[in-house]
Every structure is written in structure tokens, then in C-alpha cells.
PDB file of N, CA and C in Angstrom:
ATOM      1  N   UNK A   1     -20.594 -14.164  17.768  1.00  0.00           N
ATOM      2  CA  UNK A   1     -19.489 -14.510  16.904  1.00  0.00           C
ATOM      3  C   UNK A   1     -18.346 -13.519  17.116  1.00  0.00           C
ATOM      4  N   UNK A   2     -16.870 -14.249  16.933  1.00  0.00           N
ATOM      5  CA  UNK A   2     -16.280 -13.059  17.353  1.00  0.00           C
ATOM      6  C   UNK A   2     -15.449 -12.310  16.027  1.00  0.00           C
ATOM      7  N   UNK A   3     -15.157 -10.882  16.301  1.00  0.00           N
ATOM      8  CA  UNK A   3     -14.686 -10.480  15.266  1.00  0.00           C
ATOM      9  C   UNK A   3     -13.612  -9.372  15.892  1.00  0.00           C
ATOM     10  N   UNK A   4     -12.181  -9.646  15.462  1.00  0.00           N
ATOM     11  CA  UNK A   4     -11.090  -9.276  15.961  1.00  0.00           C
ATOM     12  C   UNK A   4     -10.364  -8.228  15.222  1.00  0.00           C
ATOM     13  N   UNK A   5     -10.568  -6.923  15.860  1.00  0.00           N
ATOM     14  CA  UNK A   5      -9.948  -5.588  14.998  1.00  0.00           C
ATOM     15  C   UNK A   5      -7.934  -4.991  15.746  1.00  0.00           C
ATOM     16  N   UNK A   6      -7.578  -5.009  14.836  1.00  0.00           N
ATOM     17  CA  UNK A   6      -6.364  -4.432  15.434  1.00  0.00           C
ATOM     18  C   UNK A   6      -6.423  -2.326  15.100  1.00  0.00           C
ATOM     19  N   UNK A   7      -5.855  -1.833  15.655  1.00  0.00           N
ATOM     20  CA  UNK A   7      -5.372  -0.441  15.534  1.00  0.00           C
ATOM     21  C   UNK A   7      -4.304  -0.348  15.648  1.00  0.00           C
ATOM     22  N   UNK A   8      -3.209   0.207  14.803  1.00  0.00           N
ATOM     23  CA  UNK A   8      -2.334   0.548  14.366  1.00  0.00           C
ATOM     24  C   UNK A   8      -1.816   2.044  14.851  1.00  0.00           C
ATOM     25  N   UNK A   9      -0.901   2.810  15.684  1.00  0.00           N
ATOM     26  CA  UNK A   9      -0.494   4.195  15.935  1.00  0.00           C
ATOM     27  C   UNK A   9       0.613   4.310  15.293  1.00  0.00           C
ATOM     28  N   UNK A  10       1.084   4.231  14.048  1.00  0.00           N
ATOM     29  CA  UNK A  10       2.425   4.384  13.545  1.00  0.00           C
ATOM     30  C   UNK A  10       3.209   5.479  13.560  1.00  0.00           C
ATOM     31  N   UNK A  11       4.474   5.582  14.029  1.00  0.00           N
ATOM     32  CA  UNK A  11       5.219   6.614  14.827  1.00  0.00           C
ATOM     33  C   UNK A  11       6.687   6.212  14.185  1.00  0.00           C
ATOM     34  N   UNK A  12       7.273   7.207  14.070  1.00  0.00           N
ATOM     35  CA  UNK A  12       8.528   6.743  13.096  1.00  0.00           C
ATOM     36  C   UNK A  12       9.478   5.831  13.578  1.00  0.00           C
ATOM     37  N   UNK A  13      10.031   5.571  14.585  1.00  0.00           N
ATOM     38  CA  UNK A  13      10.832   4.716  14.839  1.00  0.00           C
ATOM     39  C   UNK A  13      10.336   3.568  16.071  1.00  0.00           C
ATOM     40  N   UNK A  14       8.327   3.945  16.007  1.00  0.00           N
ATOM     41  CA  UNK A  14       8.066   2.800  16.701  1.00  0.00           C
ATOM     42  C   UNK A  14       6.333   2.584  15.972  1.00  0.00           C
ATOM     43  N   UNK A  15       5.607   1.338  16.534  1.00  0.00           N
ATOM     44  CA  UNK A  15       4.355   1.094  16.194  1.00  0.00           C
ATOM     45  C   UNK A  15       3.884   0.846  17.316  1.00  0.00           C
ATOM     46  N   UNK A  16       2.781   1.491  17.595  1.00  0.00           N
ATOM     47  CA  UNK A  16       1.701   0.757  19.189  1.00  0.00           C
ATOM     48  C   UNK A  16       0.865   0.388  18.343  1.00  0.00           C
ATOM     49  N   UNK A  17       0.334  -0.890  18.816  1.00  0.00           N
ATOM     50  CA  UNK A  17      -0.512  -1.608  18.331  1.00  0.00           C
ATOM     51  C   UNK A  17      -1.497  -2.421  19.396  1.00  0.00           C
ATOM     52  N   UNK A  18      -3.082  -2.018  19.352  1.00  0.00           N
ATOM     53  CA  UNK A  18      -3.724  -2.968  20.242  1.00  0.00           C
ATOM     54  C   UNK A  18      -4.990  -3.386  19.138  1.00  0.00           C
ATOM     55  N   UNK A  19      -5.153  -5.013  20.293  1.00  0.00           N
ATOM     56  CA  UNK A  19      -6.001  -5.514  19.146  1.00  0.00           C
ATOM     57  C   UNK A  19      -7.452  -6.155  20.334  1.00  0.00           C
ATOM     58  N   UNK A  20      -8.605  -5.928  19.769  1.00  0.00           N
ATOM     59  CA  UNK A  20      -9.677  -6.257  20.360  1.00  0.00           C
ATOM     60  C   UNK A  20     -10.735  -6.952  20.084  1.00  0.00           C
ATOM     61  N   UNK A  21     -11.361  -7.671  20.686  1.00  0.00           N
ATOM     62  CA  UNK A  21     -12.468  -8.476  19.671  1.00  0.00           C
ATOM     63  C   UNK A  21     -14.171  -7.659  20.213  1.00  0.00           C
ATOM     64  N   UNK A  22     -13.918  -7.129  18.734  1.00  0.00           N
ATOM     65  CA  UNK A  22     -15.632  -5.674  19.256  1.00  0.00           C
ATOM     66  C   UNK A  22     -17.128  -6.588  19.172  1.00  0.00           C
ATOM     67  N   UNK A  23     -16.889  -8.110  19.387  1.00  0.00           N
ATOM     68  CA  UNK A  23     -18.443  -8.463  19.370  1.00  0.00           C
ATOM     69  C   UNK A  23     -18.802  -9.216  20.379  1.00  0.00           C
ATOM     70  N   UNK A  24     -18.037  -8.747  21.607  1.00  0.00           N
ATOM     71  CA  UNK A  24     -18.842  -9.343  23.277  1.00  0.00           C
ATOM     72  C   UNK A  24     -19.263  -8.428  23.147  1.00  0.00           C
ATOM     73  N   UNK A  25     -20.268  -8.665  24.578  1.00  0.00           N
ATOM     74  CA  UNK A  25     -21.115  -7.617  25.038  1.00  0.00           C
ATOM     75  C   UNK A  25     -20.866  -7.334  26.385  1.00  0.00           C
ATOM     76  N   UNK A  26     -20.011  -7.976  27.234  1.00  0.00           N
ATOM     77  CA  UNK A  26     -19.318  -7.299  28.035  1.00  0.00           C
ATOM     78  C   UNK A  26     -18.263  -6.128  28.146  1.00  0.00           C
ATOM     79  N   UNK A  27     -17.750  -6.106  28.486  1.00  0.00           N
ATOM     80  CA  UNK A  27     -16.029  -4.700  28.866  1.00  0.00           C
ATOM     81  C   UNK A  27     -15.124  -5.528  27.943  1.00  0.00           C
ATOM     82  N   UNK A  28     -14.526  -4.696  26.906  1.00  0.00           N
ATOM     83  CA  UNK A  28     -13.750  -4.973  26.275  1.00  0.00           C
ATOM     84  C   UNK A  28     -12.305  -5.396  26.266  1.00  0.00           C
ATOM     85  N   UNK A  29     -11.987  -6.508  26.179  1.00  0.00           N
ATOM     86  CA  UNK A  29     -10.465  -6.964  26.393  1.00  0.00           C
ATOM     87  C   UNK A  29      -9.360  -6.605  25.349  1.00  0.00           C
ATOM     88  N   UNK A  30      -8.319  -5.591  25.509  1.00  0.00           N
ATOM     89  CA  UNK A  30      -7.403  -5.444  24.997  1.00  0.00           C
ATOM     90  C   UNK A  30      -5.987  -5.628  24.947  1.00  0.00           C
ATOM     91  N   UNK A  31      -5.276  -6.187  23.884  1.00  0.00           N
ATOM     92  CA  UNK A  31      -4.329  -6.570  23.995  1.00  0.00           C
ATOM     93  C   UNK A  31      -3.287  -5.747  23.344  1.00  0.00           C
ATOM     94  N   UNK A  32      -2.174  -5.398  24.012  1.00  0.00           N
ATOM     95  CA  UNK A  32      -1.271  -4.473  23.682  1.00  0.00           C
ATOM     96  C   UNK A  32       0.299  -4.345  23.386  1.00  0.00           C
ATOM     97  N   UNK A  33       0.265  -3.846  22.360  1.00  0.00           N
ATOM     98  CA  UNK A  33       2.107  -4.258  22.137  1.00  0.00           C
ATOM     99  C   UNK A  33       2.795  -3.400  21.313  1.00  0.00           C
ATOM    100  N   UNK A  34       4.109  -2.917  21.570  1.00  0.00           N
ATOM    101  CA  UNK A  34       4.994  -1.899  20.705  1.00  0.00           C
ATOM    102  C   UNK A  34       5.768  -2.546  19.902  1.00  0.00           C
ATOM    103  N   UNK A  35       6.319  -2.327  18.732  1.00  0.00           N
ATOM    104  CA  UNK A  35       7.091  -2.755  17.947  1.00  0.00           C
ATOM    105  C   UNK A  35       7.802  -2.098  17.161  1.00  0.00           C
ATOM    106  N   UNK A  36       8.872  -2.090  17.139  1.00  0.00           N
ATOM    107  CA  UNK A  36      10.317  -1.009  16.339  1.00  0.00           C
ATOM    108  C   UNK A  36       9.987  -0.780  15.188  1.00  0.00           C
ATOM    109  N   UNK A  37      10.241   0.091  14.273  1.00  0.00           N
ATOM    110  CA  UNK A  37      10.065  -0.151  12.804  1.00  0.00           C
ATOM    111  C   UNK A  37      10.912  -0.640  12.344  1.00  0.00           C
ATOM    112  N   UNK A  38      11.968  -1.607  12.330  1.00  0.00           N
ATOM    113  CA  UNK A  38      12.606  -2.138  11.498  1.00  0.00           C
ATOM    114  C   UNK A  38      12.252  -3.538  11.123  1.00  0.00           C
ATOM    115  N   UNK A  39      12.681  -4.123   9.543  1.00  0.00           N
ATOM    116  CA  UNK A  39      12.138  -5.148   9.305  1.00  0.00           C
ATOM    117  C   UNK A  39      12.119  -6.310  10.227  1.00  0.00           C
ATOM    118  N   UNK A  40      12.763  -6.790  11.393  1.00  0.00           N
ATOM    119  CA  UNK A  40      12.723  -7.875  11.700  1.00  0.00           C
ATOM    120  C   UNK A  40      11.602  -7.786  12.741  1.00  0.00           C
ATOM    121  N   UNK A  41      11.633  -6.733  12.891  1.00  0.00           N
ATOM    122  CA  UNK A  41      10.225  -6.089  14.206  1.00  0.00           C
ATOM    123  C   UNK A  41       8.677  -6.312  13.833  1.00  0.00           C
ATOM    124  N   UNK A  42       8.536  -5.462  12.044  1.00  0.00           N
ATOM    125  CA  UNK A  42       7.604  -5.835  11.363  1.00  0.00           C
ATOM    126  C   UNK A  42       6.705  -7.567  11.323  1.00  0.00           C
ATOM    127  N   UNK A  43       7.985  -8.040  10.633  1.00  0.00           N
ATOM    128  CA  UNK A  43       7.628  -9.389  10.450  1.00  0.00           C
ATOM    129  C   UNK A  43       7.114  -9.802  11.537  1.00  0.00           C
ATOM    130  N   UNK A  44       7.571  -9.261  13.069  1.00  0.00           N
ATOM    131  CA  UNK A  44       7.109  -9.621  14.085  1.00  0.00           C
ATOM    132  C   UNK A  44       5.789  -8.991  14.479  1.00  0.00           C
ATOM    133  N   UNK A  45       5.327  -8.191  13.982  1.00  0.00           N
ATOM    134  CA  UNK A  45       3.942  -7.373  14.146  1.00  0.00           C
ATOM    135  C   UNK A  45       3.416  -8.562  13.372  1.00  0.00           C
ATOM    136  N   UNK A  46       3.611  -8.598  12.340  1.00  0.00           N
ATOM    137  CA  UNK A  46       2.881  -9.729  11.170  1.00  0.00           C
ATOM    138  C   UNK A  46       2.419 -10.692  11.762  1.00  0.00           C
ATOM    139  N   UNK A  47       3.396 -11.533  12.527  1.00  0.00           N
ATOM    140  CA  UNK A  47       2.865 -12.531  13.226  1.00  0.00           C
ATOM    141  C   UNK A  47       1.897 -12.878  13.975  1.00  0.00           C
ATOM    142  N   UNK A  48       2.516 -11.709  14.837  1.00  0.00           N
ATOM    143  CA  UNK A  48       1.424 -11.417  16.268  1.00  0.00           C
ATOM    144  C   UNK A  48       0.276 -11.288  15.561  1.00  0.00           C
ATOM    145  N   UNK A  49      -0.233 -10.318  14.686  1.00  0.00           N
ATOM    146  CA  UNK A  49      -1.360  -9.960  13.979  1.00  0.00           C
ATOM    147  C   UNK A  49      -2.018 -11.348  13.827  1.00  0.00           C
ATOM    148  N   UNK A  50      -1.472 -12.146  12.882  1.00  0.00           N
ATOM    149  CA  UNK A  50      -2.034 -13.821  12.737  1.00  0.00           C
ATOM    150  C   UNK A  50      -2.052 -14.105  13.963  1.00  0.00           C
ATOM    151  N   UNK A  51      -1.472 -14.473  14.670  1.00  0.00           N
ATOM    152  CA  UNK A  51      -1.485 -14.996  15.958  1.00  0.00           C
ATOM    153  C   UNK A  51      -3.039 -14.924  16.595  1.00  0.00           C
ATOM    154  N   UNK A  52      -3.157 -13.410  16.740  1.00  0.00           N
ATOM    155  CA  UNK A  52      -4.672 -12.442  17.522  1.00  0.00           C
ATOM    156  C   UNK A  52      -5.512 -12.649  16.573  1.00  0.00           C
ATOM    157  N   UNK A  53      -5.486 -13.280  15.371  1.00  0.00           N
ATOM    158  CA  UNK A  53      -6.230 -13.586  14.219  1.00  0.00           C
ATOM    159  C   UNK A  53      -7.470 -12.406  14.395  1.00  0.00           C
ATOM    160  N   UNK A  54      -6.337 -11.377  14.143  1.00  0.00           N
ATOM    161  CA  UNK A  54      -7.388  -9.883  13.569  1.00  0.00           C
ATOM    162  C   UNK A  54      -7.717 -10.079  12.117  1.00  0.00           C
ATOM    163  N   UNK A  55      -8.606  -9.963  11.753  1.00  0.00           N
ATOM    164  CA  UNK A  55      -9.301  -9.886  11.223  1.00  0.00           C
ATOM    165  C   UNK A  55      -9.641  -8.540   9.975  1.00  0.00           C
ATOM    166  N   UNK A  56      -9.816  -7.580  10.521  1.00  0.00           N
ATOM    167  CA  UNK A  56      -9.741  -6.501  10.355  1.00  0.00           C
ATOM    168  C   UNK A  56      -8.264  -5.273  10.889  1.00  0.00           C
ATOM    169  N   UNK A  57      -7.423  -4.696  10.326  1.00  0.00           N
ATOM    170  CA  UNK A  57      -6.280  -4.070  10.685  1.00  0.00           C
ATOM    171  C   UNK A  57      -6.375  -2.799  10.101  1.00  0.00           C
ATOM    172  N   UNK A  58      -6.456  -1.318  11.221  1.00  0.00           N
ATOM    173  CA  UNK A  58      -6.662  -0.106  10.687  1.00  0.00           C
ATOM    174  C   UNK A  58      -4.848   0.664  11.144  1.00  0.00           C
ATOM    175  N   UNK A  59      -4.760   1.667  10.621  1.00  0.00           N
ATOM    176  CA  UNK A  59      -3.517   2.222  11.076  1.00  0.00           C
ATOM    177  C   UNK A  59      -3.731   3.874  10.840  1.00  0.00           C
ATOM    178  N   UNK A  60      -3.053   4.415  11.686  1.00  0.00           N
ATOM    179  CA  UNK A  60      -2.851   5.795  11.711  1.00  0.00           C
ATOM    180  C   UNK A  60      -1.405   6.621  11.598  1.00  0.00           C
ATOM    181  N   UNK A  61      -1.268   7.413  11.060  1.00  0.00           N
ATOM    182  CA  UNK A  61      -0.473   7.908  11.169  1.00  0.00           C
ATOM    183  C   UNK A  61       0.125   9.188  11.838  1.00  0.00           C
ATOM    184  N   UNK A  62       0.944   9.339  12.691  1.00  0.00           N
ATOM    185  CA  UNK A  62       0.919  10.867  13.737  1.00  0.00           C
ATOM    186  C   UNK A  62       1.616  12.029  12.467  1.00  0.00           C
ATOM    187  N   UNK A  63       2.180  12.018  11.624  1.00  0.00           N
ATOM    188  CA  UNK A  63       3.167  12.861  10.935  1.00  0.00           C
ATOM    189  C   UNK A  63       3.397  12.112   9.439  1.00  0.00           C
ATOM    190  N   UNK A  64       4.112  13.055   8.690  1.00  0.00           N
ATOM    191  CA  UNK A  64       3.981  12.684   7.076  1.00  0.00           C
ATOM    192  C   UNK A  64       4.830  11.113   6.743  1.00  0.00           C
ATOM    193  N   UNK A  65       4.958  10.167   7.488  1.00  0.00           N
ATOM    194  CA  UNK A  65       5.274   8.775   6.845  1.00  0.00           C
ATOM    195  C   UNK A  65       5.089   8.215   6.152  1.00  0.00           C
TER     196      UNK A  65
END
């Protein structure tokens, strides 16, 4: 069954974001993408997120944001 996690690197004036599905049992396929922090960028993370129908969404932060 598959189950689709995104990771989040949030960085102030950008987001890396890759998203993976952790329940093959082969080599893991990842998909990868940057996105601006401004709202129209967001909404566009949002999407994509539905899109990759993650499932699960973790985020990090490098500095006090």
C-alpha cells in the first residue's frame, strides 16, 4: 500500500521540498521542488502537495522563523 511523506527545509526566502512514497521495497523515488516564500508560491506548494497526494507533511526549520 502506498503511503506518501513530504519533507519540508524551510529557509527564509525559499522552501525545498521533496516528497516520497516510504512503502516500496525497492530504491526510493523522489520528487523534488523549490518554492519562494511568498503567498502565491505557497498556494503553489499547497497544490503540488495535493497533487503528490502526501499524505503525511513534516517541515524543518534552519533559523528562528
Amino acid at each position: 500500500m502506498s503511503y506518501r511523506i513530504a519533507g519540508i527545509d524551510v529557509h527564509k526566502k525559499m522552501l525545498a521540498v521533496v516528497v516520497s512514497d516510504v512503502e516500496i521495497e525497492s530504491e526510493y523515488q523522489f520528487e523534488r521542488r523549490m518554492f519562494s516564500s511568498n503567498p502565491e508560491q505557497l498556494r503553489s506548494l499547497a497544490a503540488w502537495l495535493v497533487e503528490q497526494k502526501a499524505e503525511e507533511i513534516v517541515m524543518e526549520s534552519t533559523a528562528q522563523y
